[in-house]
PDB file of N, CA and C in Angstrom:
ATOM      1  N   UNK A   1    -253.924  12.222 102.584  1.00  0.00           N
ATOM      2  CA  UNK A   1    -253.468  10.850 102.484  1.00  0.00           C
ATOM      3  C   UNK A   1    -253.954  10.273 101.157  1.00  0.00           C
ATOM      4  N   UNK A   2    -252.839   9.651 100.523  1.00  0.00           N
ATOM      5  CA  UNK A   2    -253.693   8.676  98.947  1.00  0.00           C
ATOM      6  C   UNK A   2    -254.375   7.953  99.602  1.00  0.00           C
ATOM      7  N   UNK A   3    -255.478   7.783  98.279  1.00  0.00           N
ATOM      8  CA  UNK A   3    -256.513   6.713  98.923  1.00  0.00           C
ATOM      9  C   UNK A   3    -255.686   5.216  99.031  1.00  0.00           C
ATOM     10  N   UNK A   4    -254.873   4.737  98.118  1.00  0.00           N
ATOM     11  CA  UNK A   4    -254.295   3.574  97.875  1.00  0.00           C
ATOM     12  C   UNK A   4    -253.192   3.547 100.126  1.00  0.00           C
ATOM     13  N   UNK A   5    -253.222   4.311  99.935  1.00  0.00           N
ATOM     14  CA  UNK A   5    -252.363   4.403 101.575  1.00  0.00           C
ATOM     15  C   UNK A   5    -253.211   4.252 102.976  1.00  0.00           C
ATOM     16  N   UNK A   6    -254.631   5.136 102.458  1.00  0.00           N
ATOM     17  CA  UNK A   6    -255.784   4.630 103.109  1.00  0.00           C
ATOM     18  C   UNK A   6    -255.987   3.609 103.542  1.00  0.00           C
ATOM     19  N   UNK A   7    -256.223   2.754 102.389  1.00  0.00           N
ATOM     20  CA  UNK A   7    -256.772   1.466 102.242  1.00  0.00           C
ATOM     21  C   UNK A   7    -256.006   0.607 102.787  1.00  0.00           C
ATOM     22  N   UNK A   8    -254.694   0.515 102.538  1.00  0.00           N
ATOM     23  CA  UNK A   8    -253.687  -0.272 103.466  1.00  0.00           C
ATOM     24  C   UNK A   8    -253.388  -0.232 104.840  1.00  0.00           C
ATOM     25  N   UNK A   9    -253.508   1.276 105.463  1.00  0.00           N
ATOM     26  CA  UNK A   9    -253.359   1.329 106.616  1.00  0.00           C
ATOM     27  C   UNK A   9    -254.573   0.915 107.333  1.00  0.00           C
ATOM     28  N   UNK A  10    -255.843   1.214 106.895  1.00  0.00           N
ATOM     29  CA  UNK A  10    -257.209   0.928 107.295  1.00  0.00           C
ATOM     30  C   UNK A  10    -257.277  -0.845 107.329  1.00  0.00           C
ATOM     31  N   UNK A  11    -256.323  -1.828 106.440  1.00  0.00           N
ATOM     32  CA  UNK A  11    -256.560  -3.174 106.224  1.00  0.00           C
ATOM     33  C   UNK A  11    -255.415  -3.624 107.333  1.00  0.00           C
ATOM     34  N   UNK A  12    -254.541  -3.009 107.581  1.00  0.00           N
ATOM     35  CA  UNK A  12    -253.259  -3.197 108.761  1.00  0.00           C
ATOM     36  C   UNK A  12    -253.994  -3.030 110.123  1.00  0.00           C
ATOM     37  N   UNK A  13    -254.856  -2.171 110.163  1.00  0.00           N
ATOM     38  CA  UNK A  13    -255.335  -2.044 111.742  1.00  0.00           C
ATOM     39  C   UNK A  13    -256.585  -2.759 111.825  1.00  0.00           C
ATOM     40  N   UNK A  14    -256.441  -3.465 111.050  1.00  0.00           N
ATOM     41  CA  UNK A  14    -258.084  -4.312 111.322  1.00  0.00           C
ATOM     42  C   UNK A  14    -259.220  -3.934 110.850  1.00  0.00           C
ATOM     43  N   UNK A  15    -259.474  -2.770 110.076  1.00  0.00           N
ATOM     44  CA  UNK A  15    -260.607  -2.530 109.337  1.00  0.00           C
ATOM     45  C   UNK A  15    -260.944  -2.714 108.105  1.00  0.00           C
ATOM     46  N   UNK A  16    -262.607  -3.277 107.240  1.00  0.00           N
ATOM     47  CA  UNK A  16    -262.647  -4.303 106.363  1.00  0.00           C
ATOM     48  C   UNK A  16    -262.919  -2.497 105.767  1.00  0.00           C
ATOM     49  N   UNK A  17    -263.045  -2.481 104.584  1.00  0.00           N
ATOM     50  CA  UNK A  17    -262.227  -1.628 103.623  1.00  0.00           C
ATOM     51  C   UNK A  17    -263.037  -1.764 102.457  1.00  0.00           C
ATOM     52  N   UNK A  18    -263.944  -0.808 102.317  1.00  0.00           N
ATOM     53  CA  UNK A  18    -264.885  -0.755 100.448  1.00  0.00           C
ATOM     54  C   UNK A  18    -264.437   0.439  99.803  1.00  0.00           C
ATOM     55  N   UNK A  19    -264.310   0.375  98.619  1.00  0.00           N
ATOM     56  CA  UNK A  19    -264.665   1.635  97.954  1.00  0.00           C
ATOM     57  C   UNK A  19    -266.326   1.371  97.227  1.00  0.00           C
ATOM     58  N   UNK A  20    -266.046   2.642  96.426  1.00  0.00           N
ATOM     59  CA  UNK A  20    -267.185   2.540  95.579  1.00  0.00           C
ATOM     60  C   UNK A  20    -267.016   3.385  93.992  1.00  0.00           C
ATOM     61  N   UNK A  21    -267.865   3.388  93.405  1.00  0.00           N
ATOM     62  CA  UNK A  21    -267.551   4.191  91.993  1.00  0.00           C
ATOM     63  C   UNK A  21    -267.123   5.860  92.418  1.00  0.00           C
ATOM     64  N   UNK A  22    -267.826   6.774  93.103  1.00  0.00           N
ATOM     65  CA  UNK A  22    -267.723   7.880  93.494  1.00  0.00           C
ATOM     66  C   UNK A  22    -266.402   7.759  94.466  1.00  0.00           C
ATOM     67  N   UNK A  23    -265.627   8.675  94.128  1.00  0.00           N
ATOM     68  CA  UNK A  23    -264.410   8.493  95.009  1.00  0.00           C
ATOM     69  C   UNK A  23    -264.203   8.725  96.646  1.00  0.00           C
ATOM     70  N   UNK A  24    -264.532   7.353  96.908  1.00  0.00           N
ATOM     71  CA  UNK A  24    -264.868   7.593  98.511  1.00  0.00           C
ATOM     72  C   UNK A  24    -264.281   5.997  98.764  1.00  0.00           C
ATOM     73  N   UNK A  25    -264.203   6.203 100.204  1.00  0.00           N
ATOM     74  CA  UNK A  25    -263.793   4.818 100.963  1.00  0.00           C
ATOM     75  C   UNK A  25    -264.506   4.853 102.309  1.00  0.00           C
ATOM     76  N   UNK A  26    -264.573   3.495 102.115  1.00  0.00           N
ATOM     77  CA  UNK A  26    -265.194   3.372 103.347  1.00  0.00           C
ATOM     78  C   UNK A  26    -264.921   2.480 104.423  1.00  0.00           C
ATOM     79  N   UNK A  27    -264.772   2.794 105.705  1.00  0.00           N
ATOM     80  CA  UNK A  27    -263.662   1.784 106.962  1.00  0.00           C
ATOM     81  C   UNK A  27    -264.697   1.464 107.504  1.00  0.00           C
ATOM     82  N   UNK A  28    -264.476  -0.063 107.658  1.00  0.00           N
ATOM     83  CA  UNK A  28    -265.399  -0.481 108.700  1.00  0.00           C
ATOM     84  C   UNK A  28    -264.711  -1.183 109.997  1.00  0.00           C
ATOM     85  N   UNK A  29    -265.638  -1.097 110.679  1.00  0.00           N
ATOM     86  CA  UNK A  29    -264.861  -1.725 112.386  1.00  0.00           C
ATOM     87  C   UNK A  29    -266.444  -1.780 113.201  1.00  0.00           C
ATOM     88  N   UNK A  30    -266.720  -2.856 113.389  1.00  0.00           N
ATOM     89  CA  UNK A  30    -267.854  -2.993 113.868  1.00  0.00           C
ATOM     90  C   UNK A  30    -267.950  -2.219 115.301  1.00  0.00           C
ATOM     91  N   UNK A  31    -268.982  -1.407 115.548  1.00  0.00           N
ATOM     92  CA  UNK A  31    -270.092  -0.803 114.576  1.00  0.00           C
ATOM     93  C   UNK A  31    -270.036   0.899 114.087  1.00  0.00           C
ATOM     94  N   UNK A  32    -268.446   0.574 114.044  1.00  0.00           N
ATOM     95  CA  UNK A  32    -267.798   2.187 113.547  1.00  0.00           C
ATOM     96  C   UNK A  32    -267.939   2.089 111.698  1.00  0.00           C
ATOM     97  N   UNK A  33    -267.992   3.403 111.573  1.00  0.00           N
ATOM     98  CA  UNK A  33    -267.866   3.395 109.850  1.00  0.00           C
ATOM     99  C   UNK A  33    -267.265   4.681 109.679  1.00  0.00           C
ATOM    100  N   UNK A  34    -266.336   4.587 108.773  1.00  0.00           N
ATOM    101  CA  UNK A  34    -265.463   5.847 108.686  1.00  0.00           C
ATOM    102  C   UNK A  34    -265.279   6.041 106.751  1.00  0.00           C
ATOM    103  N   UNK A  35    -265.755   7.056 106.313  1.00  0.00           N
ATOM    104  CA  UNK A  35    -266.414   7.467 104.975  1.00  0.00           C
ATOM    105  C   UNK A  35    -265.389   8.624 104.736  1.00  0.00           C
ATOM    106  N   UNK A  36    -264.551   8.064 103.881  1.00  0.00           N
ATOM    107  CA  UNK A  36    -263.793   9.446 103.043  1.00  0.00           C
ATOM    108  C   UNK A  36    -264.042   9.566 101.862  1.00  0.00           C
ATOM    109  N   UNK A  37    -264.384  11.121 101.237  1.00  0.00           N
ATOM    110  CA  UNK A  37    -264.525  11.546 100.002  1.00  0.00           C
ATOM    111  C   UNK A  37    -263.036  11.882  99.665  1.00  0.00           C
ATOM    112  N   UNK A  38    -262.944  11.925  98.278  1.00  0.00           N
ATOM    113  CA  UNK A  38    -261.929  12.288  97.534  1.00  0.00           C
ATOM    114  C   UNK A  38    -262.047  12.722  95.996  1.00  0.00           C
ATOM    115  N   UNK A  39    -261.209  14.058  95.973  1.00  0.00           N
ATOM    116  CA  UNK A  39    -261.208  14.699  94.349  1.00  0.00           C
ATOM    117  C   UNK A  39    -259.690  14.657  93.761  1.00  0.00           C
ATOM    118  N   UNK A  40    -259.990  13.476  93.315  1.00  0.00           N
ATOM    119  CA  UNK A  40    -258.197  12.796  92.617  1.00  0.00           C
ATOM    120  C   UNK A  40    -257.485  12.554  93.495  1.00  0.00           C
ATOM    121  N   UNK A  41    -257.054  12.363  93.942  1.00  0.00           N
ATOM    122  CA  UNK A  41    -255.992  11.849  95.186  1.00  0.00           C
ATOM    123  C   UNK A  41    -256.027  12.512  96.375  1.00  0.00           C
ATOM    124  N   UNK A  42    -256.499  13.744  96.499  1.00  0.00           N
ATOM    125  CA  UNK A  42    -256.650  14.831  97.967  1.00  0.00           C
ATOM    126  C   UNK A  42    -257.866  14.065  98.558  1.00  0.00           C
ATOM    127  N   UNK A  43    -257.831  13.968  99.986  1.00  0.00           N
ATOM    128  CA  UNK A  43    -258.987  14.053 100.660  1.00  0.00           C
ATOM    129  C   UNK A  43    -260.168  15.282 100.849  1.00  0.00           C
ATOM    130  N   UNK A  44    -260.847  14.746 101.096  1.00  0.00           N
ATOM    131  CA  UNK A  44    -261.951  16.166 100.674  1.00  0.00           C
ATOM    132  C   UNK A  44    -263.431  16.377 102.186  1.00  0.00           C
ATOM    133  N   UNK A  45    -263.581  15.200 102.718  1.00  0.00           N
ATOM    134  CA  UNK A  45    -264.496  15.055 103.276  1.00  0.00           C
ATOM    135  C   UNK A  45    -264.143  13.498 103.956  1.00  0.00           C
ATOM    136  N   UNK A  46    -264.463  14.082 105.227  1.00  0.00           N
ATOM    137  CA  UNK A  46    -264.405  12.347 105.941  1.00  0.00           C
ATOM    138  C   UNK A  46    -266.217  12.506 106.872  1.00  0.00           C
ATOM    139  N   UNK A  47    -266.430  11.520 107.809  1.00  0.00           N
ATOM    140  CA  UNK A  47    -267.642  11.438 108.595  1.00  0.00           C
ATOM    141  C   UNK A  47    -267.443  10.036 109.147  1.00  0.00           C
ATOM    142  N   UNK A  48    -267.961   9.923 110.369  1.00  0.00           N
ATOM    143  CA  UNK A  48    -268.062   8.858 111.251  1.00  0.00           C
ATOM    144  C   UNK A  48    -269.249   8.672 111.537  1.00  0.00           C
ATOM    145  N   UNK A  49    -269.471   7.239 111.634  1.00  0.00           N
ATOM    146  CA  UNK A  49    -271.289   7.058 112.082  1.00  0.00           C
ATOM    147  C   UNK A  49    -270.744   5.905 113.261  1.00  0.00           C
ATOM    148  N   UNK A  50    -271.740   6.001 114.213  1.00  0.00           N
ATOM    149  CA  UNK A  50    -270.963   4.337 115.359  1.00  0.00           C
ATOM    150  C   UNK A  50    -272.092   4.760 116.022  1.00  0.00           C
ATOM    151  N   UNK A  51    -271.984   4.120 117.454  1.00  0.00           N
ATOM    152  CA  UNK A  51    -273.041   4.533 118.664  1.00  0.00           C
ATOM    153  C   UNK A  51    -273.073   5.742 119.306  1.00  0.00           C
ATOM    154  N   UNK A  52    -273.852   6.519 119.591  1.00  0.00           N
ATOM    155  CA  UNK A  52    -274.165   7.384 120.462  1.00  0.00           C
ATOM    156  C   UNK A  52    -274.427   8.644 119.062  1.00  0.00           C
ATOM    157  N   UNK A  53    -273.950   8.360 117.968  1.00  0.00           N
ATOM    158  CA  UNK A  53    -273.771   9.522 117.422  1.00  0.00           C
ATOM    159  C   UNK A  53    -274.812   9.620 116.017  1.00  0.00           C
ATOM    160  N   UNK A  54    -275.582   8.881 116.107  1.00  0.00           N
ATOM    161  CA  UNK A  54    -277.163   8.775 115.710  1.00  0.00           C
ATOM    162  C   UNK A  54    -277.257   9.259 113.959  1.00  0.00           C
ATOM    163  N   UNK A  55    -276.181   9.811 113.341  1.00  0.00           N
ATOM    164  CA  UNK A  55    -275.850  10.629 111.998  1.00  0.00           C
ATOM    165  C   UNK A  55    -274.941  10.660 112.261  1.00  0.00           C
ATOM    166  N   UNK A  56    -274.200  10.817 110.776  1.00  0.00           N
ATOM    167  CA  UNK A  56    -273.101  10.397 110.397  1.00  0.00           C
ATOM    168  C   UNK A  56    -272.280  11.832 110.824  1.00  0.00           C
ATOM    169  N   UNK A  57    -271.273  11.960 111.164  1.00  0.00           N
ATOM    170  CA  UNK A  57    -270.883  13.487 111.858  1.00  0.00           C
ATOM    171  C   UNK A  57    -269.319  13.928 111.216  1.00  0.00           C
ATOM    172  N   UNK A  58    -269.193  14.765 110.281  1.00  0.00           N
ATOM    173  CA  UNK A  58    -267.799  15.168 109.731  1.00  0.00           C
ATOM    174  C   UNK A  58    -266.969  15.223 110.913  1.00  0.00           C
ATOM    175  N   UNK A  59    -265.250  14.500 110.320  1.00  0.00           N
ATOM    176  CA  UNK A  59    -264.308  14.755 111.888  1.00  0.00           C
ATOM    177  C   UNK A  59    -263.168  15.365 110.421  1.00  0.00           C
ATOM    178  N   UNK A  60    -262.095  15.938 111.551  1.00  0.00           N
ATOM    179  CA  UNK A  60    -261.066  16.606 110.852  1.00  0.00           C
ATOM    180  C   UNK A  60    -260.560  14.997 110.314  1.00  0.00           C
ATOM    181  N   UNK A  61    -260.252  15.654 109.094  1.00  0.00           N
ATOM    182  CA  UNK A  61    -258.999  14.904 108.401  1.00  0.00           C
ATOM    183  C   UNK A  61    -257.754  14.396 108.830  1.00  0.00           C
ATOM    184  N   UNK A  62    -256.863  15.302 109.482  1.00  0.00           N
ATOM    185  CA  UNK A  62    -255.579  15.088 110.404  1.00  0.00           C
ATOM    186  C   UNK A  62    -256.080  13.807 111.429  1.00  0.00           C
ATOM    187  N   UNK A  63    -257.163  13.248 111.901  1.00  0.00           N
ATOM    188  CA  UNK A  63    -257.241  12.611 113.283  1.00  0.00           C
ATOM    189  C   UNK A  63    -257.766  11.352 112.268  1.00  0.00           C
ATOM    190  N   UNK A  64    -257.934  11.059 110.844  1.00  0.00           N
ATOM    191  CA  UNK A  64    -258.376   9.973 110.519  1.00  0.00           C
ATOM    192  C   UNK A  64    -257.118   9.016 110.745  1.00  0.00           C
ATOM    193  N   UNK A  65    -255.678   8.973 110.786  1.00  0.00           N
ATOM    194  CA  UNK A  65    -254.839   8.111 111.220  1.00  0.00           C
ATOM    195  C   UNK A  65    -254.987   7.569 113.036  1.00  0.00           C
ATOM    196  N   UNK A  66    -255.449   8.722 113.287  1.00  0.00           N
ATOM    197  CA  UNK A  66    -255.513   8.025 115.327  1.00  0.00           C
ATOM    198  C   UNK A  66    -256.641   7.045 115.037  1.00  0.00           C
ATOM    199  N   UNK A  67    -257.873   7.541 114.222  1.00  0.00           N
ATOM    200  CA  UNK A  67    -258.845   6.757 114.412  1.00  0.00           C
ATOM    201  C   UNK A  67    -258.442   5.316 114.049  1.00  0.00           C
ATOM    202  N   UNK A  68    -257.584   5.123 112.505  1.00  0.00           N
ATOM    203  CA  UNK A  68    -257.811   4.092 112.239  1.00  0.00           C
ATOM    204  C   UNK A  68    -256.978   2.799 112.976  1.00  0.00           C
ATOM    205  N   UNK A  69    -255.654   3.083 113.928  1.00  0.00           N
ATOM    206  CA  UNK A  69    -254.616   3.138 114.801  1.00  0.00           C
ATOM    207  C   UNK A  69    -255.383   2.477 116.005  1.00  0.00           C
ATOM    208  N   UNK A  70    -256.868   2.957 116.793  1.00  0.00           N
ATOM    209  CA  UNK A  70    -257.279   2.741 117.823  1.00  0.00           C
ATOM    210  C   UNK A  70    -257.666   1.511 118.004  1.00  0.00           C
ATOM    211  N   UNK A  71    -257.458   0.886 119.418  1.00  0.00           N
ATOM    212  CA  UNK A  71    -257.880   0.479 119.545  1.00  0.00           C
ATOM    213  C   UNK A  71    -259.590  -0.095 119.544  1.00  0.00           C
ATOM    214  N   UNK A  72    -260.277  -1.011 119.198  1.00  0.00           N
ATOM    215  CA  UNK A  72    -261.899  -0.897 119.031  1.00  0.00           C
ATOM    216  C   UNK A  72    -262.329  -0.485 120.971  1.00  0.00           C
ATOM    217  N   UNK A  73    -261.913  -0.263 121.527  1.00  0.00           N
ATOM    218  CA  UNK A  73    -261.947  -0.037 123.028  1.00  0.00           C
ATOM    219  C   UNK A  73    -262.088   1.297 123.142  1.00  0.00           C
ATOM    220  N   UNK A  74    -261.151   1.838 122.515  1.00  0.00           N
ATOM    221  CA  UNK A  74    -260.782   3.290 122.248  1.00  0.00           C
ATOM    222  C   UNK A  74    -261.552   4.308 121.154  1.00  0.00           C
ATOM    223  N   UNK A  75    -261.975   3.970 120.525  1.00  0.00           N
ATOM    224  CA  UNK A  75    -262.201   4.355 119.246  1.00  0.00           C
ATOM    225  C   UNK A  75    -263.627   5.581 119.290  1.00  0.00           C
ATOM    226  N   UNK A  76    -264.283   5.090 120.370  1.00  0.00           N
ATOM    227  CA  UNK A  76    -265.346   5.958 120.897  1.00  0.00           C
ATOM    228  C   UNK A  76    -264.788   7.026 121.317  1.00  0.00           C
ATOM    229  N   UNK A  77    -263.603   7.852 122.241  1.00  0.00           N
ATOM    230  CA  UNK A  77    -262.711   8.769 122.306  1.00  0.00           C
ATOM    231  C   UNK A  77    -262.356   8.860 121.541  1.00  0.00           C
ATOM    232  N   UNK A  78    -261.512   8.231 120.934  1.00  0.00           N
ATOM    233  CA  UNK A  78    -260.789   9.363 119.522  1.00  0.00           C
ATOM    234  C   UNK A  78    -261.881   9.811 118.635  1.00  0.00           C
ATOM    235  N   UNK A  79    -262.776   9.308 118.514  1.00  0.00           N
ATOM    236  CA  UNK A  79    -263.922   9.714 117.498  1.00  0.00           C
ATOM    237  C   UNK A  79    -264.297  10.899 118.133  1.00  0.00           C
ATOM    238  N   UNK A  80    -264.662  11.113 119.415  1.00  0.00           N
ATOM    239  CA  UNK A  80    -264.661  12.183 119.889  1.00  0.00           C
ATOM    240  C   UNK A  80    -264.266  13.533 119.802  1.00  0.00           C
ATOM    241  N   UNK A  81    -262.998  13.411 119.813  1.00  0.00           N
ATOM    242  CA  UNK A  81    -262.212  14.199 119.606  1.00  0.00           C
ATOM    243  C   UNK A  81    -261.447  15.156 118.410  1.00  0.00           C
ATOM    244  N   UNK A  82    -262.362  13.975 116.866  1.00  0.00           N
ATOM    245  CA  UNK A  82    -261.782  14.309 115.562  1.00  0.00           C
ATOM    246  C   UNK A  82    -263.166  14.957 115.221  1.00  0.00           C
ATOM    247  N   UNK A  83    -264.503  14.565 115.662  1.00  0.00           N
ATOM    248  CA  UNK A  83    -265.382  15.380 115.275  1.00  0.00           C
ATOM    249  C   UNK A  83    -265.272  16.707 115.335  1.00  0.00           C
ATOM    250  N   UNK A  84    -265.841  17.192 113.970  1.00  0.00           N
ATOM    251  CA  UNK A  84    -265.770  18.912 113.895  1.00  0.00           C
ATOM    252  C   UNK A  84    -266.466  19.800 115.016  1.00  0.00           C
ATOM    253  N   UNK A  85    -266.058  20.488 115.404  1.00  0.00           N
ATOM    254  CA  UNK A  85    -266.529  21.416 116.463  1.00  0.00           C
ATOM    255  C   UNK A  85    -267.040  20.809 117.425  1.00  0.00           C
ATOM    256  N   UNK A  86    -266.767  19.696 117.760  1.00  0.00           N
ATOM    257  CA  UNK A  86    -266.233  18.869 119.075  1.00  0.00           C
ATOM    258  C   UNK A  86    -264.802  19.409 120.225  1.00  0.00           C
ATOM    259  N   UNK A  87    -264.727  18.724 121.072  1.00  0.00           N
ATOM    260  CA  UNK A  87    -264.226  19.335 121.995  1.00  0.00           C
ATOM    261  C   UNK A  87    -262.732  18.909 121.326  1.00  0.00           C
ATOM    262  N   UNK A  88    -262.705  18.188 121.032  1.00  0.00           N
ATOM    263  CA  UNK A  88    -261.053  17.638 120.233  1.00  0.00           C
ATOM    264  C   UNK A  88    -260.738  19.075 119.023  1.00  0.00           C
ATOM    265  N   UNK A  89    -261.905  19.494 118.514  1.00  0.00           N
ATOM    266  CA  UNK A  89    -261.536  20.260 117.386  1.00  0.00           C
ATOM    267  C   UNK A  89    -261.385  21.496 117.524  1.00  0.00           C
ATOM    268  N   UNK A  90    -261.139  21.993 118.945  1.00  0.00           N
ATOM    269  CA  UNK A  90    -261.396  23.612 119.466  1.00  0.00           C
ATOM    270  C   UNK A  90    -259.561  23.900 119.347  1.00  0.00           C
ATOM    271  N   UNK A  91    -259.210  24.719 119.585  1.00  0.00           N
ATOM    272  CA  UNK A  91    -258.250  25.263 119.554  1.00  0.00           C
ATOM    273  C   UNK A  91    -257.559  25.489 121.512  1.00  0.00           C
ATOM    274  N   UNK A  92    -256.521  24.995 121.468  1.00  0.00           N
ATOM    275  CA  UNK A  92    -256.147  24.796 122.705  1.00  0.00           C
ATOM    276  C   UNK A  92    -255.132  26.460 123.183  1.00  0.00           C
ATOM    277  N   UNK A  93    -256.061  26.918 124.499  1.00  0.00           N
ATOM    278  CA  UNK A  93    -255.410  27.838 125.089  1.00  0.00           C
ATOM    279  C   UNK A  93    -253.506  27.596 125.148  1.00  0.00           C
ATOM    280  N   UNK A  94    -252.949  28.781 124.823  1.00  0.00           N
ATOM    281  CA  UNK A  94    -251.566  29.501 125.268  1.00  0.00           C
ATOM    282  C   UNK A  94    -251.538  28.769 126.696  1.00  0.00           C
ATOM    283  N   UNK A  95    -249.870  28.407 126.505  1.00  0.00           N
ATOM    284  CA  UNK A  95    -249.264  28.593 128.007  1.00  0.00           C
ATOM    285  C   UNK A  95    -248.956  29.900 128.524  1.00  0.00           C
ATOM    286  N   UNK A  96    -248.358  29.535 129.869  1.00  0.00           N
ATOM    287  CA  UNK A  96    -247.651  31.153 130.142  1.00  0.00           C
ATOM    288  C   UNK A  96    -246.611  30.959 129.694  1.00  0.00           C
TER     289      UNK A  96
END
């Protein structure tokens, strides 16, 4: 995602929105914080810090749109679920 697309969608769903000199952004949603790195326009690194999760914890990239989308009700599950090698990030068994 561009960061400039970031930032808009992150300011559309209700979250207050910093950058900084080092190419990163940062979402806020009280008392969620959602931290993306970036090398020129690619994303590179995201991490979530909020309650229960005591350090800041890398989530996949693909799930930073659910996060920013959620409801603040919700947001504790989807965070869940985008964390790396979390139960959201496993690979889902074959049907028959």
């Amino acid at each position: 995602m561009h960061p400039d697309a970031l930032i808009r969608r992150g300011r559309h769903h209700g979250w207050t929105v910093t950058t900084d000199a080092a190419p990163a952004i940062t979402l806020e949603r009280h008392p969620w914080h959602i931290t993306v790195t970036f090398t020129g326009m690619v994303p590179r690194t995201a991490f979530i810090t909020g309650p229960g999760l005591g350090k800041a914890r890398p989530i996949n990239l693909r799930r930073i749109n659910t996060l920013l989308r959620a409801s603040p009700a919700d947001i504790a599950e989807h965070a869940a679920q985008a964390i790396m090698g979390g139960c959201g990030d496993r690979a889902q068994p074959a049907g028959p």
